[in-house]
Protein backbone atom coordinates (compact mmCIF):
# COMPACT_ATOMS: atom_id res chain seq x y z
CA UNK A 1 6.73 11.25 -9.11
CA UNK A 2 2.63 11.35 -9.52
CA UNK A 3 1.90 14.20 -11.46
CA UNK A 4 -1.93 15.37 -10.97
CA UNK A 5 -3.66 18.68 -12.40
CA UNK A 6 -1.97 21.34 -10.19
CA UNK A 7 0.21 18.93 -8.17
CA UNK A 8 3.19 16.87 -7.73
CA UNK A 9 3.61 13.92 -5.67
CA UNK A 10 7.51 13.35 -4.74
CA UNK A 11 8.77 10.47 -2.28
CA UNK A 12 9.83 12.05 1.06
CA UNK A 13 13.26 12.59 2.05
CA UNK A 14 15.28 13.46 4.95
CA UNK A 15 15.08 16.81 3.87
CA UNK A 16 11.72 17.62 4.19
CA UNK A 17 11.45 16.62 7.82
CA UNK A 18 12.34 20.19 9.21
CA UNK A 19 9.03 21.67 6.82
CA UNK A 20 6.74 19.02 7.95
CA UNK A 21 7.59 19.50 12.19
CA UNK A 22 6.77 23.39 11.04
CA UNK A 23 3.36 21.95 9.24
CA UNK A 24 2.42 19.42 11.71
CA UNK A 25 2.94 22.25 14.68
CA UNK A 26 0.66 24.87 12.95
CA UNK A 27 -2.44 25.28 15.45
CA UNK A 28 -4.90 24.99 12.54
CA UNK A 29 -3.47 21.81 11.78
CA UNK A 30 -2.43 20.36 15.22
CA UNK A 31 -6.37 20.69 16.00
CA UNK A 32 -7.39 18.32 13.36
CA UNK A 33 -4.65 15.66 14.39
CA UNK A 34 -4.99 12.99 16.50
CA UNK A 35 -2.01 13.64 18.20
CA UNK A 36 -2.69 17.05 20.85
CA UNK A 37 0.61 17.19 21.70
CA UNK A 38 3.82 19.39 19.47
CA UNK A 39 5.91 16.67 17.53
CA UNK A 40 10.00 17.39 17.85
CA UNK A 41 12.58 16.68 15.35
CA UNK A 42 13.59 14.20 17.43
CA UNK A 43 10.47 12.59 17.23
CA UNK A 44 10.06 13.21 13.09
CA UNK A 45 13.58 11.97 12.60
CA UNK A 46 12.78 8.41 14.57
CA UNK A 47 9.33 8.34 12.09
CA UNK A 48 11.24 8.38 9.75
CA UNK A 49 14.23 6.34 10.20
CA UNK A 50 11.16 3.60 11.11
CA UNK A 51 9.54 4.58 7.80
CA UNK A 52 11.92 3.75 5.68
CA UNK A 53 12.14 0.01 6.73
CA UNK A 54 8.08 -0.24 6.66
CA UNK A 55 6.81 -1.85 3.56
CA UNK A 56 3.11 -1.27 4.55
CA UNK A 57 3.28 3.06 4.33
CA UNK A 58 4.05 5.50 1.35
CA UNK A 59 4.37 8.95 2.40
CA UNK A 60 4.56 11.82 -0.26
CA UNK A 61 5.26 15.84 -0.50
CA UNK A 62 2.89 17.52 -1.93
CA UNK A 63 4.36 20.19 -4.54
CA UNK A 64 2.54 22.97 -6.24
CA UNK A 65 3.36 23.58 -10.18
CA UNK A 66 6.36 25.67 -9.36
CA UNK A 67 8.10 22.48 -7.50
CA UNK A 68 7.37 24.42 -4.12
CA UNK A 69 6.97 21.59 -0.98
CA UNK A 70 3.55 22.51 -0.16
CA UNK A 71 1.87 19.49 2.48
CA UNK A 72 1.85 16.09 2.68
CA UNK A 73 -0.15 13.02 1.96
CA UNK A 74 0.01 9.00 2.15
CA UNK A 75 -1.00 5.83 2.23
CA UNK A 76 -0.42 3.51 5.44
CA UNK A 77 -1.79 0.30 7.22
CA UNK A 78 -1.50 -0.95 3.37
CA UNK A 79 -2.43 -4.47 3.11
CA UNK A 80 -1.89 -5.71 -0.16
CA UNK A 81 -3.49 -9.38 0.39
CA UNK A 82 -7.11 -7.43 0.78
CA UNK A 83 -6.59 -4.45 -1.68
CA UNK A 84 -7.01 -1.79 0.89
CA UNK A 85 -4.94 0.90 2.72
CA UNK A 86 -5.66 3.77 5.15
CA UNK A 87 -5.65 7.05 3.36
CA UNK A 88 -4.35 10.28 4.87
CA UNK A 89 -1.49 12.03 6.48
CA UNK A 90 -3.25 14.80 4.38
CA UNK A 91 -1.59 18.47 5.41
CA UNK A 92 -1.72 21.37 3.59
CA UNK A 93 0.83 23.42 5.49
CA UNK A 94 1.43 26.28 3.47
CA UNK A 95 -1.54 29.05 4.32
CA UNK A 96 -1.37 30.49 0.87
CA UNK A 97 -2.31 27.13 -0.81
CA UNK A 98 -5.59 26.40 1.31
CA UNK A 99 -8.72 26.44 -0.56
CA UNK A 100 -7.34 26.28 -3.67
CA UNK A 101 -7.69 22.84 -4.96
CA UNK A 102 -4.39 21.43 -3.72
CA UNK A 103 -5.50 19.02 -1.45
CA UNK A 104 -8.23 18.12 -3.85
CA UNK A 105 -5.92 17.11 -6.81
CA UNK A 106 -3.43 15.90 -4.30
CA UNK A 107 -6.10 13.57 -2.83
CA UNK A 108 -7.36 12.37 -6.76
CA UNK A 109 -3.48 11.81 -7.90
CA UNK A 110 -2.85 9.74 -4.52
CA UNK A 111 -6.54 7.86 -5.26
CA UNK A 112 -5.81 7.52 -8.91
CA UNK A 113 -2.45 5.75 -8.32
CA UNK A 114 -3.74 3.41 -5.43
CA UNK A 115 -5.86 1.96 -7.86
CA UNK A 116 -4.60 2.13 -10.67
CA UNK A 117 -1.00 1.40 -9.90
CA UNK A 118 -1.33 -0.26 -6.64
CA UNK A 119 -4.29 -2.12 -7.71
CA UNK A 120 -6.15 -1.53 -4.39
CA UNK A 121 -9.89 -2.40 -3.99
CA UNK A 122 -10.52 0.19 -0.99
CA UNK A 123 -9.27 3.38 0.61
CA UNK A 124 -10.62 4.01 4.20
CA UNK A 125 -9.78 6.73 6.29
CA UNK A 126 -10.52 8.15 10.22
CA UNK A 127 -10.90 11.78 10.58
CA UNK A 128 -12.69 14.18 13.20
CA UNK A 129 -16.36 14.66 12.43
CA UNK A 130 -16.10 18.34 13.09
CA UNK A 131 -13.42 18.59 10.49
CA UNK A 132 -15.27 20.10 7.67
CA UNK A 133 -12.53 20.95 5.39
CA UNK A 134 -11.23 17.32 5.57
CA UNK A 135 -14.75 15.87 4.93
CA UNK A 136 -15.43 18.57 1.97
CA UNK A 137 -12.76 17.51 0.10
CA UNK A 138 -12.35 13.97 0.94
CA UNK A 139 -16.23 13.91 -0.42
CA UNK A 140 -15.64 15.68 -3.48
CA UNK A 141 -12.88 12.92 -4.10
CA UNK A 142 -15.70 10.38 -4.05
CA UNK A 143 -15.45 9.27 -0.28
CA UNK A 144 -18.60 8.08 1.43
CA UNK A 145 -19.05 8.54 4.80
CA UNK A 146 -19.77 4.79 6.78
CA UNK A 147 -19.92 5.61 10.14
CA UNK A 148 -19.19 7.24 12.92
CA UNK A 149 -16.95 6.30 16.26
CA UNK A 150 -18.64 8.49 18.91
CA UNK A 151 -16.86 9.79 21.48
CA UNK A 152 -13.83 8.25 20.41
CA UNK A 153 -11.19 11.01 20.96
CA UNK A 154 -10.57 13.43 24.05
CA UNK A 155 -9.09 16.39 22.77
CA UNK A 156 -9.11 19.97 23.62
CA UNK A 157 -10.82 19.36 26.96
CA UNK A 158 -13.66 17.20 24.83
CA UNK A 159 -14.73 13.95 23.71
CA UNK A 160 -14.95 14.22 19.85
CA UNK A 161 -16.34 11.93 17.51
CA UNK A 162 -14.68 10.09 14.38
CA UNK A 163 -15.59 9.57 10.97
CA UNK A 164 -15.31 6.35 8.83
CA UNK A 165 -15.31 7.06 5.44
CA UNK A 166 -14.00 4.92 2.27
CA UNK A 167 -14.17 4.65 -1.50
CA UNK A 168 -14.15 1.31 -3.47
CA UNK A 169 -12.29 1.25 -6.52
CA UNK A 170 -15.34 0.58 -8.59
CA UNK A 171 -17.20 3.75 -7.20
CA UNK A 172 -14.02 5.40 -8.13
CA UNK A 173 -14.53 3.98 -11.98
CA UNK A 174 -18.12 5.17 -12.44
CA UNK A 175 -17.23 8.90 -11.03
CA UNK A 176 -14.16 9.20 -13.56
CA UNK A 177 -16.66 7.62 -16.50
CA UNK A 178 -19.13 9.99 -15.34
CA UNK A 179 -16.47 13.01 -15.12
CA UNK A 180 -14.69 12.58 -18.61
């Protein structure tokens, strides 16, 4: 378990699938995903039943202080030869926990033990460029923004654009010299 200042970080299990079909199906956060369309059980289930023989992904619950399953986060695409992983699968599903630093310390634990623990050199990450709360947050964790896919994504009747953003390990360092 990764404990951060408000959070814990558990391993997923089987049990938490049923929560996360209910998170992942929330408009508010179906309109930030990738994916436009509902995800099943079905579909969750076969994830994760795939997940569990990938070596390359590490998939957490989010908990709040009380132990109370609050969202989800992870790691995938990891590729330990270069030191670098995608960053993400970031849900806050539970409407009482939003902008309240959850996904904040949720985001620092996950960054702290990537490269610290995992001894990665860079965290990337794709997300929509109208997705403000994602971008807020993911900058206050020290994310830069690198670029931007435009047009990249048809949803909701629209092309969208994507952001590229990533933080090295060693900007990482020098904001958590510069914090303490």
């Amino acid at each position: 378990m990764l404990i951060g200042e408000k959070v814990r970080l558990r391993p997923i299990e089987r049990s938490d699938l049923a929560k996360i079909v209910e998170w992942r199906n929330k408009p508010r956060v179906l309109r930030n995903l990738f994916s436009f369309l509902p995800l099943s059980m079905a579909q969750q289930e076969r994830w994760f039943e795939q997940y569990l023989t990938r070596q390359n992904e590490l998939m957490f619950i989010i908990e709040s202080e009380e132990g109370i399953p609050i969202g989800t986060i992870g790691l995938n695409n990891i590729d330990y030869k270069n030191a670098r992983a995608e960053y993400g699968r970031k849900i806050i599903g539970e409407d009482a926990y939003l902008g309240r630093g959850y996904a904040t310390d949720a985001g620092r634990t996950l960054v702290r033990f990537a490269f610290q623990q995992m001894n990665m050199n860079r965290l990337y990450m794709e997300t929509l460029a109208d997705n403000e709360r994602t971008i807020h947050v993911c900058q206050k964790i020290g994310f830069r923004i690198e670029g931007t896919l435009r047009e990249a994504i048809f949803l909701d009747g629209a092309y969208r654009d994507i952001l590229i953003m990533a933080l090295l390990r060693r900007e990482w360092q020098e904001r958590e010299i510069n914090c303490s």
